[in-house]
Protein backbone atom coordinates (compact mmCIF):
# COMPACT_ATOMS: atom_id res chain seq x y z
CA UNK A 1 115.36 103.65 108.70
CA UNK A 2 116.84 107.42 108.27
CA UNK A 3 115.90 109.97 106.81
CA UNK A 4 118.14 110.79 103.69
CA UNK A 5 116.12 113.52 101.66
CA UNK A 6 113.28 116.13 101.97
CA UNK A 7 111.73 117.95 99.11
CA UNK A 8 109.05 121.02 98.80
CA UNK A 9 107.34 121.84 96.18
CA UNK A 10 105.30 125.14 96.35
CA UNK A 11 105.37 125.47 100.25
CA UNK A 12 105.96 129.06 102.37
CA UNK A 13 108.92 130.26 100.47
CA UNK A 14 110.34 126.74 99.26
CA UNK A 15 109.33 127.15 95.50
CA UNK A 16 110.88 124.07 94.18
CA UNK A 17 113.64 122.97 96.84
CA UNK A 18 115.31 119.90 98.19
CA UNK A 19 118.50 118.41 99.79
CA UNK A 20 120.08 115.24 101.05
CA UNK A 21 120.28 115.25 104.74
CA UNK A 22 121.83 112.30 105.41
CA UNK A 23 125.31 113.70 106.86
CA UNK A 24 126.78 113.59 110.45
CA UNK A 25 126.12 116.76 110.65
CA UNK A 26 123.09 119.05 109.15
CA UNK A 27 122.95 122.74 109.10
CA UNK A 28 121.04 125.52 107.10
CA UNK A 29 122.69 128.60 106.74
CA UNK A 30 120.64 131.69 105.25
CA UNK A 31 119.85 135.16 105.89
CA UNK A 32 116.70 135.98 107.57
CA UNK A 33 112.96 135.15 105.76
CA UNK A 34 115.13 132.50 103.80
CA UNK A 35 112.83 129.67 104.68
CA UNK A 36 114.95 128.26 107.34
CA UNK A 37 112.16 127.65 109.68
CA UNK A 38 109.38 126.57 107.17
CA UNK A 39 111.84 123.28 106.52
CA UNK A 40 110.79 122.18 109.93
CA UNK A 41 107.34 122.90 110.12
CA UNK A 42 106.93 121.35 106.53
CA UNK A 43 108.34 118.46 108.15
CA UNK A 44 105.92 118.79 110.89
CA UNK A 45 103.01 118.90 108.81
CA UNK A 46 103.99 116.00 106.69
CA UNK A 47 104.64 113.98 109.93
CA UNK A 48 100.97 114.37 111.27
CA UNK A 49 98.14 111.94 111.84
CA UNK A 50 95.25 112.07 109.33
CA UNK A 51 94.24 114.01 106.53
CA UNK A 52 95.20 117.63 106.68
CA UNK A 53 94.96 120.25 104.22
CA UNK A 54 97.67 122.83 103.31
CA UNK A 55 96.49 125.73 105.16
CA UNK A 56 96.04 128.51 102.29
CA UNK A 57 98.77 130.99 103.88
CA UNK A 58 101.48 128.08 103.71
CA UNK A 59 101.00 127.53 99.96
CA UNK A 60 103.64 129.42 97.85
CA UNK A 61 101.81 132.80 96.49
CA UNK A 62 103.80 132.38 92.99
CA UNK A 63 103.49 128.57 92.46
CA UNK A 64 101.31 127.21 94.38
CA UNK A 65 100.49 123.85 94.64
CA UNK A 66 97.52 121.94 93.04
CA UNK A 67 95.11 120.37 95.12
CA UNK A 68 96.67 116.91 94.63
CA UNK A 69 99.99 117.70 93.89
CA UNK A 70 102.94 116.32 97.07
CA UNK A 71 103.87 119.44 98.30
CA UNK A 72 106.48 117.82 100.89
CA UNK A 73 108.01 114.85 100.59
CA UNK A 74 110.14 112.89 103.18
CA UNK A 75 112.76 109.94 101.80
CA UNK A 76 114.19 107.13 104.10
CA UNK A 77 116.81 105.23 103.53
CA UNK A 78 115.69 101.73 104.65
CA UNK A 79 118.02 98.89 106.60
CA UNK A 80 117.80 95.39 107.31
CA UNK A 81 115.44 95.18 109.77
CA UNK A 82 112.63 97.48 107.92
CA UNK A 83 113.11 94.67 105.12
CA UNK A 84 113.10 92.07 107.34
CA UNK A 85 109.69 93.72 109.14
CA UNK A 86 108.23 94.04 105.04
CA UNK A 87 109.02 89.84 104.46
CA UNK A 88 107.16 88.99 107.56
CA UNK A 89 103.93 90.44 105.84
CA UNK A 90 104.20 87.68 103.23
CA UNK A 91 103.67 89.57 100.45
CA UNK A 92 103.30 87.93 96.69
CA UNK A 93 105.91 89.99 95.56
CA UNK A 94 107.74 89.83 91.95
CA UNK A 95 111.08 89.94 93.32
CA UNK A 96 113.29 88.73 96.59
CA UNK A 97 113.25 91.60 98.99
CA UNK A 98 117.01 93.01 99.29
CA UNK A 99 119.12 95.83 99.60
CA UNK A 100 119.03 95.90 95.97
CA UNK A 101 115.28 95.69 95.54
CA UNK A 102 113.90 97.28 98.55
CA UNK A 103 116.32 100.66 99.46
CA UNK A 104 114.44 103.61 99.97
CA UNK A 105 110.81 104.04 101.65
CA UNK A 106 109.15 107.81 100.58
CA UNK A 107 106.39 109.82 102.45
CA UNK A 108 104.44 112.79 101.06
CA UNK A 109 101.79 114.79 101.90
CA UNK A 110 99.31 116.62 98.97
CA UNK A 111 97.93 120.17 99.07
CA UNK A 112 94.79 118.54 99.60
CA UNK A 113 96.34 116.66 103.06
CA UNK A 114 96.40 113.12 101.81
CA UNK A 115 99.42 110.81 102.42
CA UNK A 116 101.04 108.78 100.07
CA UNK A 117 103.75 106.32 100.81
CA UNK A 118 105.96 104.51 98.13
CA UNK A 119 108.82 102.47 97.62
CA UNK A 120 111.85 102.64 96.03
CA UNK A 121 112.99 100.85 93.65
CA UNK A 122 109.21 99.61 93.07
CA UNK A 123 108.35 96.00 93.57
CA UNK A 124 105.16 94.89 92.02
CA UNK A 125 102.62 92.31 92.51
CA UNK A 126 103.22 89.00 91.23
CA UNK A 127 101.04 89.33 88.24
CA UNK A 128 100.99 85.92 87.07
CA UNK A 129 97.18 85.46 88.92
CA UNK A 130 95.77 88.54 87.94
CA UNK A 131 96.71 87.33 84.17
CA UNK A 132 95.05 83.75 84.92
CA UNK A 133 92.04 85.35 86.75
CA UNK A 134 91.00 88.47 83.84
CA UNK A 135 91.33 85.30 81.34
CA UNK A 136 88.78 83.54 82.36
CA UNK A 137 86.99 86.57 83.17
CA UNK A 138 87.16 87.17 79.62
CA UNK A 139 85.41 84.03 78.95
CA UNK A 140 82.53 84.22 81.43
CA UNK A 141 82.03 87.50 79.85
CA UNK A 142 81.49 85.82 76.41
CA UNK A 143 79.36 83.48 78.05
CA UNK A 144 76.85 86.02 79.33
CA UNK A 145 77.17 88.49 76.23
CA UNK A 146 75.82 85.34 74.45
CA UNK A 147 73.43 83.88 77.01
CA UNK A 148 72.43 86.58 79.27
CA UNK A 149 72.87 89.80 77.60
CA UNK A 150 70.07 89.77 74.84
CA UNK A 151 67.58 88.90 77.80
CA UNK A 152 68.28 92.44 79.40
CA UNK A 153 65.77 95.08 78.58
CA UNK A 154 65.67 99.07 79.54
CA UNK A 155 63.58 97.73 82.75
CA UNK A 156 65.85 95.02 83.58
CA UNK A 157 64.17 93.40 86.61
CA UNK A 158 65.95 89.67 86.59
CA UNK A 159 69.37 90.79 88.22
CA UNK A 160 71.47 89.73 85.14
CA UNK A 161 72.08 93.15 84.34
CA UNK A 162 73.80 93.85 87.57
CA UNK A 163 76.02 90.16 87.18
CA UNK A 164 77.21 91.50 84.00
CA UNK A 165 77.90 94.89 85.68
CA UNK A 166 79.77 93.09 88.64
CA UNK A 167 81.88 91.29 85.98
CA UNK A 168 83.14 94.46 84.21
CA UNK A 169 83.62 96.04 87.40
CA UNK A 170 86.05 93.16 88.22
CA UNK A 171 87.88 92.86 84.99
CA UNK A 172 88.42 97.02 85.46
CA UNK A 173 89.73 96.04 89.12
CA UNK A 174 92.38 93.39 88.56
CA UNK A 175 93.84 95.70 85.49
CA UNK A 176 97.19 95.80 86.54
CA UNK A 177 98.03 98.89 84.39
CA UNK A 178 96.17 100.61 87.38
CA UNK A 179 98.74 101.35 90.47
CA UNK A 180 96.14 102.86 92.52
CA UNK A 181 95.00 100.23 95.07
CA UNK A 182 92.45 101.65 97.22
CA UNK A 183 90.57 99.71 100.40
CA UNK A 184 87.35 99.97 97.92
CA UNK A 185 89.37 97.95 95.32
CA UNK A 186 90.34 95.83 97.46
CA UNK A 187 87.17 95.00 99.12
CA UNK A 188 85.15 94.32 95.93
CA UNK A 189 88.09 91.90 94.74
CA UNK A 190 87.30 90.46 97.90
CA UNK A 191 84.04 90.34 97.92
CA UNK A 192 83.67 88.56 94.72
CA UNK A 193 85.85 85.85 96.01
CA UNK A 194 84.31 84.31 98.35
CA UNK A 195 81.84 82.00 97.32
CA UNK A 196 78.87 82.20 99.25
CA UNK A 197 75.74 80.37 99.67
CA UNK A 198 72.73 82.03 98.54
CA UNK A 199 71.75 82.36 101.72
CA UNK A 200 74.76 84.44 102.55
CA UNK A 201 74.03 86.32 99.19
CA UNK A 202 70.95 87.29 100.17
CA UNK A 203 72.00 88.62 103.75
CA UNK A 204 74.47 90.66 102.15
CA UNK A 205 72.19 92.21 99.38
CA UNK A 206 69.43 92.80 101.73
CA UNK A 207 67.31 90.81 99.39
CA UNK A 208 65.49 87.50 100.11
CA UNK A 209 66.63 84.05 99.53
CA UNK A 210 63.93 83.30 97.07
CA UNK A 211 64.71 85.65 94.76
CA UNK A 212 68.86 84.96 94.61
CA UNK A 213 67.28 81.51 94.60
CA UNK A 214 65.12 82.16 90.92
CA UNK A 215 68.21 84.50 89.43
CA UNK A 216 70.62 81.54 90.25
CA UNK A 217 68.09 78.82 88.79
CA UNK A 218 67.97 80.62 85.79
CA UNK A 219 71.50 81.11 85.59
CA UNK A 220 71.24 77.11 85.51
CA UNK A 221 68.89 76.69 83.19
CA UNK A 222 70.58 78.84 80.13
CA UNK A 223 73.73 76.71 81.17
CA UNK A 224 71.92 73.69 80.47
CA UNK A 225 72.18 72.21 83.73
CA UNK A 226 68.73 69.79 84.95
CA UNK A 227 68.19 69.39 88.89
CA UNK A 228 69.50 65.94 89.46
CA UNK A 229 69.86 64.19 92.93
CA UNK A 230 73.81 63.22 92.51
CA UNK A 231 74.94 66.35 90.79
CA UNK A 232 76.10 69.99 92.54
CA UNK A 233 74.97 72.30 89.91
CA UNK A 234 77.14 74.99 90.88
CA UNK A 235 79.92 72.86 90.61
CA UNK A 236 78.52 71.45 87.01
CA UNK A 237 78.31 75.53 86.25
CA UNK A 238 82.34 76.47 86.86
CA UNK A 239 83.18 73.13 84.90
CA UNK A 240 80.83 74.78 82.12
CA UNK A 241 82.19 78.06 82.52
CA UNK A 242 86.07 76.00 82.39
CA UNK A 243 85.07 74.52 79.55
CA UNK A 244 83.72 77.57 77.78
């Protein structure tokens, strides 16, 4: 990829400035205290490993930035082989990668010292699971607002509570309205795919088997589903919850 155009916003002496720098030949003319200099060690700051801050001296004294605000921003111009390296990932994309889809590839760095990457134009996730998922979200959430919910008491100590917690937290995950996908997203979509035992549960909750044993009977029992030697009742429970 090569760099095509660099932006600051609010840094040194460059208020509000930018250019494309994608010619043979680059050159910035200016008299002195112009903010030749500060172009490079924007470009040096934005280029560094981890989070660092906007040291207080560097922000512009008439506009300066806000903490979260992309005070420098770096713009590639992307070729085949940076697409080809993005198909190998095997992302679930809503569109073929191309030159068409896939052109430019943007780094900036906030007043605060975060990076933030981003494509352009923007490809999204294929949405059609996240649509197929949150429905029948919706319905397990009907299920428990009817079976579960008028159980729960200021002094909740079954568990439910926290299952109809979990589920809300999920449904506000897999919004797709929200572009913000942070590892802690990520990990509780994760999480509450996995479909563990409840032995596994219990090593993960630091809590003992027993008692993800009882909240799980339970569970059964407002489902309507008996202990019975040739049934899986956790099977018997998603065709319930399918069925809903």
């Amino acid at each position: 990829m090569k760099l095509s155009r660099i932006e600051f916003h609010g840094y040194r002496r460059l208020r509000d400035t930018s250019c494309n720098v994608d010619g043979k030949v680059i050159a910035f003319i200016g008299p002195n205290e112009a903010g030749k200099s500060s172009v490079l060690t924007g470009l040096e700051w934005l280029t560094q490993a981890g989070d660092i801050p906007l040291p207080d001296k560097d922000a512009n004294r008439y506009s300066p930035p806000g903490d979260n605000d992309a005070v420098v921003r770096a713009r590639y111009r992307l070729e085949e082989e940076d697409r080809e390296a993005v198909r190998a990932l095997g992302l679930d994309l809503d569109a073929d990668i191309s030159d068409k889809t896939l052109t430019f590839l943007s780094f900036s760095r906030t007043r605060s010292g975060q990076l933030r990457k981003g494509i352009d134009p923007t490809i999204l996730r294929n949405s059609k699971p996240f649509r197929v998922v949150s429905k029948s979200l919706e319905s397990l959430r009907a299920i428990l607002d009817a079976t579960v919910q008028p159980l729960l008491t200021d002094g909740d100590e079954t568990g439910f509570g926290a299952l109809v917690d979990d589920v809300e937290q999920l449904q506000t995950d897999l919004d797709l309205e929200n572009n913000e996908w942070p590892i802690e997203r990520l990990n509780r979509i994760e999480a509450s795919t996995k479909g563990l035992s409840n032995a596994a549960v219990a090593a993960d909750l630091h809590l003992a088997v027993k008692t993800v044993e009882a909240h799980v009977t339970a569970i059964f029992t407002k489902l309507g589903l008996i202990p019975a030697d040739r049934e899986h009742r956790r099977v018997l429970a998603v065709l319930t919850f399918l069925r809903a």
